[in-house]
Every structure is written in C-alpha cells, then in structure tokens.
C-alpha atoms as a PDB file:
ATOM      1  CA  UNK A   1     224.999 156.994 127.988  1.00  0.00           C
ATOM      2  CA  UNK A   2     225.745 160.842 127.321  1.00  0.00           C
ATOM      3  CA  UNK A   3     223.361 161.910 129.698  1.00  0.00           C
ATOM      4  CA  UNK A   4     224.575 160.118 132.252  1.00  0.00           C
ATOM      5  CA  UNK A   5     228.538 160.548 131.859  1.00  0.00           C
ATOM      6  CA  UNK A   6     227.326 164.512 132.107  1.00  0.00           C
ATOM      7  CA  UNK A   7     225.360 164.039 135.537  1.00  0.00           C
ATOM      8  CA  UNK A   8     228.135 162.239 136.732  1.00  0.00           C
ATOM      9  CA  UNK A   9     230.638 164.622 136.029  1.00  0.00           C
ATOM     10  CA  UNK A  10     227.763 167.258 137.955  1.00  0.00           C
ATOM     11  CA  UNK A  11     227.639 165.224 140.434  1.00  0.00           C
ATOM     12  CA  UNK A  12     231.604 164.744 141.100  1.00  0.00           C
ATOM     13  CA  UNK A  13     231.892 168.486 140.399  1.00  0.00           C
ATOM     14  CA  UNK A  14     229.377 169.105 143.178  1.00  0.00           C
ATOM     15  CA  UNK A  15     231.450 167.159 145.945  1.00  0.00           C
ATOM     16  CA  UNK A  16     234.649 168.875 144.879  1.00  0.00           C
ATOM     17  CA  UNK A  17     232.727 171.841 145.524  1.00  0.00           C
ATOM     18  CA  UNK A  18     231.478 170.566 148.886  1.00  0.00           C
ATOM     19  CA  UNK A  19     234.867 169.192 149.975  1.00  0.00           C
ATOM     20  CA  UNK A  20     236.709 172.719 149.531  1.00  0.00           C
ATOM     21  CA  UNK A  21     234.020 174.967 150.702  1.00  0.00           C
ATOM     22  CA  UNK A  22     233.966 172.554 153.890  1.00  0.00           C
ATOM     23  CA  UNK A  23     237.611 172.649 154.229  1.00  0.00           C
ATOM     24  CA  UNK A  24     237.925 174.541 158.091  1.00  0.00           C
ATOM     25  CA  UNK A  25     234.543 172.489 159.006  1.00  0.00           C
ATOM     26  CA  UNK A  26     234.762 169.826 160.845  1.00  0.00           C
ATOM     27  CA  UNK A  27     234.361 166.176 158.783  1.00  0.00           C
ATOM     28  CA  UNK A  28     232.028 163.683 159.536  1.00  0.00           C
ATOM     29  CA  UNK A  29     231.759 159.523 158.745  1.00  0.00           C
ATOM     30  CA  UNK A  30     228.658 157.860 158.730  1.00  0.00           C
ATOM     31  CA  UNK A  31     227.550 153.539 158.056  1.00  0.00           C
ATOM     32  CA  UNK A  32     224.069 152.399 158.451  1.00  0.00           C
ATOM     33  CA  UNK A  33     224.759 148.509 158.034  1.00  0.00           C
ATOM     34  CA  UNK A  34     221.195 147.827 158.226  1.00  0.00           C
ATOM     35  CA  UNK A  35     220.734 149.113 154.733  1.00  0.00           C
ATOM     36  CA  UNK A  36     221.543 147.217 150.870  1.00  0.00           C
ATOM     37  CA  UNK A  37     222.067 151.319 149.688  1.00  0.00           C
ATOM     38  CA  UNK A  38     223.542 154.676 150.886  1.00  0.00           C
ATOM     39  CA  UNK A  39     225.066 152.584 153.941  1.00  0.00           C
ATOM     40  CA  UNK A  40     227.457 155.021 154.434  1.00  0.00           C
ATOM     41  CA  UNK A  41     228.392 158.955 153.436  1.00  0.00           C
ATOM     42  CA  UNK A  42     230.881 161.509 154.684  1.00  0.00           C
ATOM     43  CA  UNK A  43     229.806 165.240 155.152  1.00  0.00           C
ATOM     44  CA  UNK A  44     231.047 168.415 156.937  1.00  0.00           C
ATOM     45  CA  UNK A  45     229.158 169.518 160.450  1.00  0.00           C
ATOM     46  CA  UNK A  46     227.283 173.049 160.023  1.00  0.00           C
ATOM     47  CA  UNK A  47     227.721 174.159 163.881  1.00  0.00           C
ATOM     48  CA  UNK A  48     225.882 172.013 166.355  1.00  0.00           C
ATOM     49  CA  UNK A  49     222.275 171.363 164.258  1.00  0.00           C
ATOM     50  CA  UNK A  50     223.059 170.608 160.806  1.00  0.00           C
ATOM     51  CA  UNK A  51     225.275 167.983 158.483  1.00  0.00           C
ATOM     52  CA  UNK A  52     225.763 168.443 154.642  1.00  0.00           C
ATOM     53  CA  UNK A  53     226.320 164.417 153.822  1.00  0.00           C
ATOM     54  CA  UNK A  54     227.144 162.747 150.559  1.00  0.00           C
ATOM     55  CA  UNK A  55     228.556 159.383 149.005  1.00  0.00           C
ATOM     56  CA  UNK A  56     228.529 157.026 146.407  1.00  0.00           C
ATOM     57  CA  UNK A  57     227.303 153.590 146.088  1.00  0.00           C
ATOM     58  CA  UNK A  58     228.629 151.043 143.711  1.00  0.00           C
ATOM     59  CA  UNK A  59     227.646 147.150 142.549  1.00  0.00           C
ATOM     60  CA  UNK A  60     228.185 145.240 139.552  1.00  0.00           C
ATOM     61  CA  UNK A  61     227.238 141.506 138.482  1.00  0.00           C
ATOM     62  CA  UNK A  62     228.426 139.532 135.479  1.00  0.00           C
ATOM     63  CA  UNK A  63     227.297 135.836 134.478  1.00  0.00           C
ATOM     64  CA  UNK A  64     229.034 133.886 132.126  1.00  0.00           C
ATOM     65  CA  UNK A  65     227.378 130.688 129.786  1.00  0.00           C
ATOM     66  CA  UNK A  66     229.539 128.265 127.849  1.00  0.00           C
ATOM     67  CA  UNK A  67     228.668 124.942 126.634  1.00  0.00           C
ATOM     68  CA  UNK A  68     225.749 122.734 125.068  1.00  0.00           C
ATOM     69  CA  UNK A  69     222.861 120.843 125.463  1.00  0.00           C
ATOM     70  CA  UNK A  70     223.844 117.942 123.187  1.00  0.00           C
ATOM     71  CA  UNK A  71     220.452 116.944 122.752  1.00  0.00           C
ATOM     72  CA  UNK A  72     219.332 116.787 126.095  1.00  0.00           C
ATOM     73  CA  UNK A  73     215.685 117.193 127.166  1.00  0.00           C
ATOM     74  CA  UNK A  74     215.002 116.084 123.482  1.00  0.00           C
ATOM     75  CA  UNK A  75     216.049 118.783 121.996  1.00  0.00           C
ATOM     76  CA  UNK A  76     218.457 119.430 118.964  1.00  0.00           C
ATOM     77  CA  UNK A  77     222.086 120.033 120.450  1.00  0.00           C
ATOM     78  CA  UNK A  78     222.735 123.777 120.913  1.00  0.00           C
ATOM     79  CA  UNK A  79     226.288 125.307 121.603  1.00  0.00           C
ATOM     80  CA  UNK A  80     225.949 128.886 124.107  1.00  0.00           C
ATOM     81  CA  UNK A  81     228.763 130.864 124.324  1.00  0.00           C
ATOM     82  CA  UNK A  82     227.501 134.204 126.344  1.00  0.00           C
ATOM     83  CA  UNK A  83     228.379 136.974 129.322  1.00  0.00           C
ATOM     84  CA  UNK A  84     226.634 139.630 130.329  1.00  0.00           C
ATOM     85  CA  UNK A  85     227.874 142.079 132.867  1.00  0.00           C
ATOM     86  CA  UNK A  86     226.074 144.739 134.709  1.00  0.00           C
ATOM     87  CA  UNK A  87     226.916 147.980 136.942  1.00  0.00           C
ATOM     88  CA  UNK A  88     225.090 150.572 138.690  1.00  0.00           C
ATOM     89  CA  UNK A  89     226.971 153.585 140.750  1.00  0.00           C
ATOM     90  CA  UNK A  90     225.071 155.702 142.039  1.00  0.00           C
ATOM     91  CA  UNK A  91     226.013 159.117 143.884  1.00  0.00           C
ATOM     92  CA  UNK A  92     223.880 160.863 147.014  1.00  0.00           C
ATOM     93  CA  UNK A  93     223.610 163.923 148.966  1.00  0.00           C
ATOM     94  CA  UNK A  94     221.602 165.547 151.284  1.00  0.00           C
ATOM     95  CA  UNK A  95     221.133 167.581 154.920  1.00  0.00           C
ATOM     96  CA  UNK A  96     220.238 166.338 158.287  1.00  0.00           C
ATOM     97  CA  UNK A  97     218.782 168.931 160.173  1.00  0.00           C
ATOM     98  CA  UNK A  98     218.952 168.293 164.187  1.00  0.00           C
ATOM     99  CA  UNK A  99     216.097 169.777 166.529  1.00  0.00           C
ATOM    100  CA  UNK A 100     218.440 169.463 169.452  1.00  0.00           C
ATOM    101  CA  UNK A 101     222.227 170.431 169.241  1.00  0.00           C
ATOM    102  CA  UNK A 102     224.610 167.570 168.695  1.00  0.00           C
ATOM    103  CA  UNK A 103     226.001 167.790 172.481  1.00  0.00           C
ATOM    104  CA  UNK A 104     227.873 164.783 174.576  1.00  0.00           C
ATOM    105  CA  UNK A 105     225.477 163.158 176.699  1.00  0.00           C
ATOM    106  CA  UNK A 106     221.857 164.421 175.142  1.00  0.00           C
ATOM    107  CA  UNK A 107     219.891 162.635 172.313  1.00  0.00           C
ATOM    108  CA  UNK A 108     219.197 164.570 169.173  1.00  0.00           C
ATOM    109  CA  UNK A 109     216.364 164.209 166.898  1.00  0.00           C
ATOM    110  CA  UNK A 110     216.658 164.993 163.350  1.00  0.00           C
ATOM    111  CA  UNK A 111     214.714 165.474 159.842  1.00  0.00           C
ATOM    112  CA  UNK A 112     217.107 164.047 156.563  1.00  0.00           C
ATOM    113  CA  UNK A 113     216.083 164.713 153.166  1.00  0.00           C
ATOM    114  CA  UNK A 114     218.677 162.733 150.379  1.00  0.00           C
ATOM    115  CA  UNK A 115     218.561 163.130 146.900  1.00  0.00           C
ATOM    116  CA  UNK A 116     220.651 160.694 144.621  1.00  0.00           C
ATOM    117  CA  UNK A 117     220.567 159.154 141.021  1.00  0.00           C
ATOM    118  CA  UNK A 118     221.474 156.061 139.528  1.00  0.00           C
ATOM    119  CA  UNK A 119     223.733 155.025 136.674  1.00  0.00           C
ATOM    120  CA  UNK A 120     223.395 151.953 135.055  1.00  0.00           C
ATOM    121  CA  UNK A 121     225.548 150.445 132.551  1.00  0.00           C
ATOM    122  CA  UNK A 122     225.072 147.164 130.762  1.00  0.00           C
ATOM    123  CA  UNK A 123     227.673 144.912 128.690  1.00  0.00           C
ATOM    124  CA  UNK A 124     225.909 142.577 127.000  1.00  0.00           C
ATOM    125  CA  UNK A 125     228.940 141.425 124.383  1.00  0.00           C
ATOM    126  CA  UNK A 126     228.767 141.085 120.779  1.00  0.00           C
ATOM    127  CA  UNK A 127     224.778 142.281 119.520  1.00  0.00           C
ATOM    128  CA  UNK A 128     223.042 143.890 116.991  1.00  0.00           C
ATOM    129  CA  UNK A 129     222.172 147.331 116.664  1.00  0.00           C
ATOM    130  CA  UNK A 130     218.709 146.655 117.743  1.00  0.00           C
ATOM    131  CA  UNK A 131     219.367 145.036 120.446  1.00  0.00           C
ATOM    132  CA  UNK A 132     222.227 147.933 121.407  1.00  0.00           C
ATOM    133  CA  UNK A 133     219.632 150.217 121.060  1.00  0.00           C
ATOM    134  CA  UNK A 134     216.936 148.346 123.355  1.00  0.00           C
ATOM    135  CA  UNK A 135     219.992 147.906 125.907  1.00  0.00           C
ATOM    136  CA  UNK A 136     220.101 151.378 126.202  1.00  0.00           C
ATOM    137  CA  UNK A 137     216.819 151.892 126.799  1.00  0.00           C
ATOM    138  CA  UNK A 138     216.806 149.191 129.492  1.00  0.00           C
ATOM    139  CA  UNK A 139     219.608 151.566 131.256  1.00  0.00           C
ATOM    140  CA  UNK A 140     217.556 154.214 131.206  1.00  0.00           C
ATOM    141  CA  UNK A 141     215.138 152.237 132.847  1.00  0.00           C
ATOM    142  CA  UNK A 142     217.171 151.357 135.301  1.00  0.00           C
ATOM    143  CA  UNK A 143     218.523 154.463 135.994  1.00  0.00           C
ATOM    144  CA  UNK A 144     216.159 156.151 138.321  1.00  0.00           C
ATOM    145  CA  UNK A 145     216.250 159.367 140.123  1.00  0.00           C
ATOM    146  CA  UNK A 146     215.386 159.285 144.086  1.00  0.00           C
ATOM    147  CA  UNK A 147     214.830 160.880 146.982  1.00  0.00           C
ATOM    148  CA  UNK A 148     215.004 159.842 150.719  1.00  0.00           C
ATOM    149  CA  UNK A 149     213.081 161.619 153.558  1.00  0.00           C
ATOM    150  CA  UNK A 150     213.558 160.672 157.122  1.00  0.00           C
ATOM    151  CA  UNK A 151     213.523 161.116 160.582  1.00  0.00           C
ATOM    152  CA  UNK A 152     215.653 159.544 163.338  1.00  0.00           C
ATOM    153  CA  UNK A 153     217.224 160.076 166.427  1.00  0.00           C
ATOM    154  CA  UNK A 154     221.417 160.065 167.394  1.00  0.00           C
ATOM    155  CA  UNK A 155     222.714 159.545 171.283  1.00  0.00           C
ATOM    156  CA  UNK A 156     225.864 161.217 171.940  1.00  0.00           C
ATOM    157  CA  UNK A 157     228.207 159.605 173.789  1.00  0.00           C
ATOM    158  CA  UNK A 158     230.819 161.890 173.269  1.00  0.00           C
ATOM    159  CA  UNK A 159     230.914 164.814 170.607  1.00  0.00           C
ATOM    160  CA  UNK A 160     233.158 162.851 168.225  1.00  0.00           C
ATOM    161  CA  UNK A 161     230.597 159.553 168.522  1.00  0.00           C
ATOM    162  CA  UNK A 162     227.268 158.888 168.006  1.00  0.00           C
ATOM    163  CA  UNK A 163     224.754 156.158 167.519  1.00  0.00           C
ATOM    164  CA  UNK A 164     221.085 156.612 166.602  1.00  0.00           C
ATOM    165  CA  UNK A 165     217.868 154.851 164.712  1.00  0.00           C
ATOM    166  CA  UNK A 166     216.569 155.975 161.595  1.00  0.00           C
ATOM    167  CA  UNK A 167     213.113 155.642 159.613  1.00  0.00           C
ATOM    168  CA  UNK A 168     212.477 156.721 156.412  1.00  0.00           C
ATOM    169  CA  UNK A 169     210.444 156.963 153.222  1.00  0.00           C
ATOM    170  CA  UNK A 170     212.276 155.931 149.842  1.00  0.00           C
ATOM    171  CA  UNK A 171     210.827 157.087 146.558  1.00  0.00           C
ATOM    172  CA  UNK A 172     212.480 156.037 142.838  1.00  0.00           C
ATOM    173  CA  UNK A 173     211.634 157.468 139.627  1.00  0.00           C
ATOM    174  CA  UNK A 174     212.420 156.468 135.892  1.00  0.00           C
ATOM    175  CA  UNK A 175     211.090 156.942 132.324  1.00  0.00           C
ATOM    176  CA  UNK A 176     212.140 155.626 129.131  1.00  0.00           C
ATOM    177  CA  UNK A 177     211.498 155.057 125.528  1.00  0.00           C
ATOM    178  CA  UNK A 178     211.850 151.911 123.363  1.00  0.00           C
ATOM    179  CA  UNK A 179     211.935 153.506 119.841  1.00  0.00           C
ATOM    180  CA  UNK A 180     212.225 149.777 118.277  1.00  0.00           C
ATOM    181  CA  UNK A 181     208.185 149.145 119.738  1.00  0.00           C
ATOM    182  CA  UNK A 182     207.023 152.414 119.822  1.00  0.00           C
ATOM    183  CA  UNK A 183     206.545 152.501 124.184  1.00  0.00           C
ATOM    184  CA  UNK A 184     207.698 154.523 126.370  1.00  0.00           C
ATOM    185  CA  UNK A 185     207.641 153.205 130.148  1.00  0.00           C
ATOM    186  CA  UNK A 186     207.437 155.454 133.287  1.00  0.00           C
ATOM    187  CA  UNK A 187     208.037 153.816 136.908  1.00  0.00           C
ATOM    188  CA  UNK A 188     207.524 155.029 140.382  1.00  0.00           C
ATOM    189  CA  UNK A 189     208.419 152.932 143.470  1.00  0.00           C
ATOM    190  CA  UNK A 190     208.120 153.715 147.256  1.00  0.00           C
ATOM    191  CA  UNK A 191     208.937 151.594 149.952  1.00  0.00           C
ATOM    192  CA  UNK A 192     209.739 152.696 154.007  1.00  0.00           C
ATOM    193  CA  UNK A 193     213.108 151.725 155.737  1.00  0.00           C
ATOM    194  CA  UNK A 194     214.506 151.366 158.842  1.00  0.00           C
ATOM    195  CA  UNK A 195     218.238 151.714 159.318  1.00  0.00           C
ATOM    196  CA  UNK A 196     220.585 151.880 162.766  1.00  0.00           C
ATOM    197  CA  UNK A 197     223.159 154.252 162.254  1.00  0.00           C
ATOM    198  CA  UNK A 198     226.750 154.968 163.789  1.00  0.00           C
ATOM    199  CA  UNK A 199     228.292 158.553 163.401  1.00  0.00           C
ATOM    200  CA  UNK A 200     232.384 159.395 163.608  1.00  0.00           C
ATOM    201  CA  UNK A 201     233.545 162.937 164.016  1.00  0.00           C
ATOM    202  CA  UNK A 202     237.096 163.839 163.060  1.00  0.00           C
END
C-alpha cells in the first residue's frame, strides 16, 4: 500500500504542521462517546469563534482457525490451519466554526466540516500471488475517503468546559480495481449521526 504509506506520512506531516503553528494558541480536548468513529480529537482555539480539530482513529481484528472436521457432517475429514488479521487507522481534521463566541455562561451554536481517510491493511498469512493481489484490491476498497458536515450546539459552563449536542451528515467514498476479473468497483455511503459531545480547554 504505497499510496497509502504516502498519505499517511501527509497526513502526520500536516499535524506537525498544525501542532507548531498552534504553539502560543490555546489547546483544546474533545470525546463524543456516543460515536463508533472520530470520538475524540484535539485542536488549537482560533479566538473566541473558531477550533482547528484533528485525530486519529485506530481498530484492528484478527481470527484464528485450527483443527478438523474428522468427517463430521458427512464429510471427508479436513485439517484448517488459518489467521487472518485486519487494521484500519484512520486520521481526521477539520474546523468548527461558532456563530456565538465561546463565552462562560452562553450557548454557542456551530457549523463543523471534517475531512478524514481511511487506511486499511490486511494480513491474510501465507497466499498466492493472486490472491495477494485481490487482497490489495480489497484494501483499497476499504479504504475510503470521507467527509463529515455538522451542526451542533456547546453550553459553557466555564471557558475551560463545555458540553453540547451534535448532528451530522457522514459521507464515504472508495473505488477500486480487481485486475484478476477485469472490475473495477466504486462505493458511496451516507448515513446521519447524532453525537453528545464534552469539550476541555487547557
């Protein structure tokens, strides 16, 4: 996965960038346990109306096979031996733009608009070349590029705390090619969300 070891590499070069041009701004820590992805980011505050936010999300699965059927179910007696193992990171960023500044005792609503992308990376053991080469395509697959938009709203309780609701629109993107049956595949999901969120400035 070339491609994708470069636009990680972007994408780590782009926070480094982030972190040291945000260096005198104040820092800011966000979760939104309601959600399976981007549940949390950090960013830097922009004066009283705007956050620059980013993170990184991470999961991985394996599942392991070993023994036989010895002729169960009528069949001839078949040894498996197998493990497969999956992971996925996946890096986001974005801006939340306030329409109210971000002051103690006020609620602020707000517009967010997230891009991130996907890396997938499956281990599927010992194979064939063919079959290496339709893995790969199958990480492609499931490698899609997104992009949130949102709006929500954030009470201050204090200017270093916040809690607020958000709604949102989530839209995913892929496109591959199997070279080994001539296809090429093209997906495009979107789905809503909801998420409660819970802000920490330091």
């Amino acid at each position: 996965m070339k491609t994708g070891r470069i636009l990680t590499a972007i994408s780590l070069m782009a926070v480094l960038l982030l972190m040291v041009s945000g260096a005198q701004a104040e820092m800011i820590f966000g979760v939104k346990p309601s959600t399976v992805v981007q549940s949390s980011y950090f960013g830097f505050v922009a004066g009283t109306s705007m956050v620059i936010e980013f993170g990184v999300d991470y999961a991985r699965a394996g599942v392991k096979v070993e023994g036989d059927t010895e002729g169960d179910f009528g069949f001839d007696p078949i040894e498996v031996d197998a493990e497969v193992s999956a992971s996925m990171l996946m890096p986001h960023g974005g801006v939340k733009l306030y329409l109210k500044p971000r002051t103690a005792g006020t609620t602020s609503p707000y517009f967010l608009a997230d891009l991130f992308k996907a890396f997938t990376s499956i281990d599927p053991g010992e194979v064939d070349d063919a079959t290496e080469d339709l893995i790969a395509s199958v990480e492609e697959m499931l490698s899609p590029f997104g992009l949130n938009l949102g709006f929500g709203a954030e009470y201050h309780f204090s200017d270093r705390f916040s809690v607020g609701g958000e709604y949102g629109l989530r839209y995913l993107m892929s496109s591959t090619e199997f070279d080994e049956i001539d296809m090429k595949v093209s997906t495009n999901i979107g789905m809503t969300y909801a998420a409660i969120t819970a802000n920490f400035v330091f």
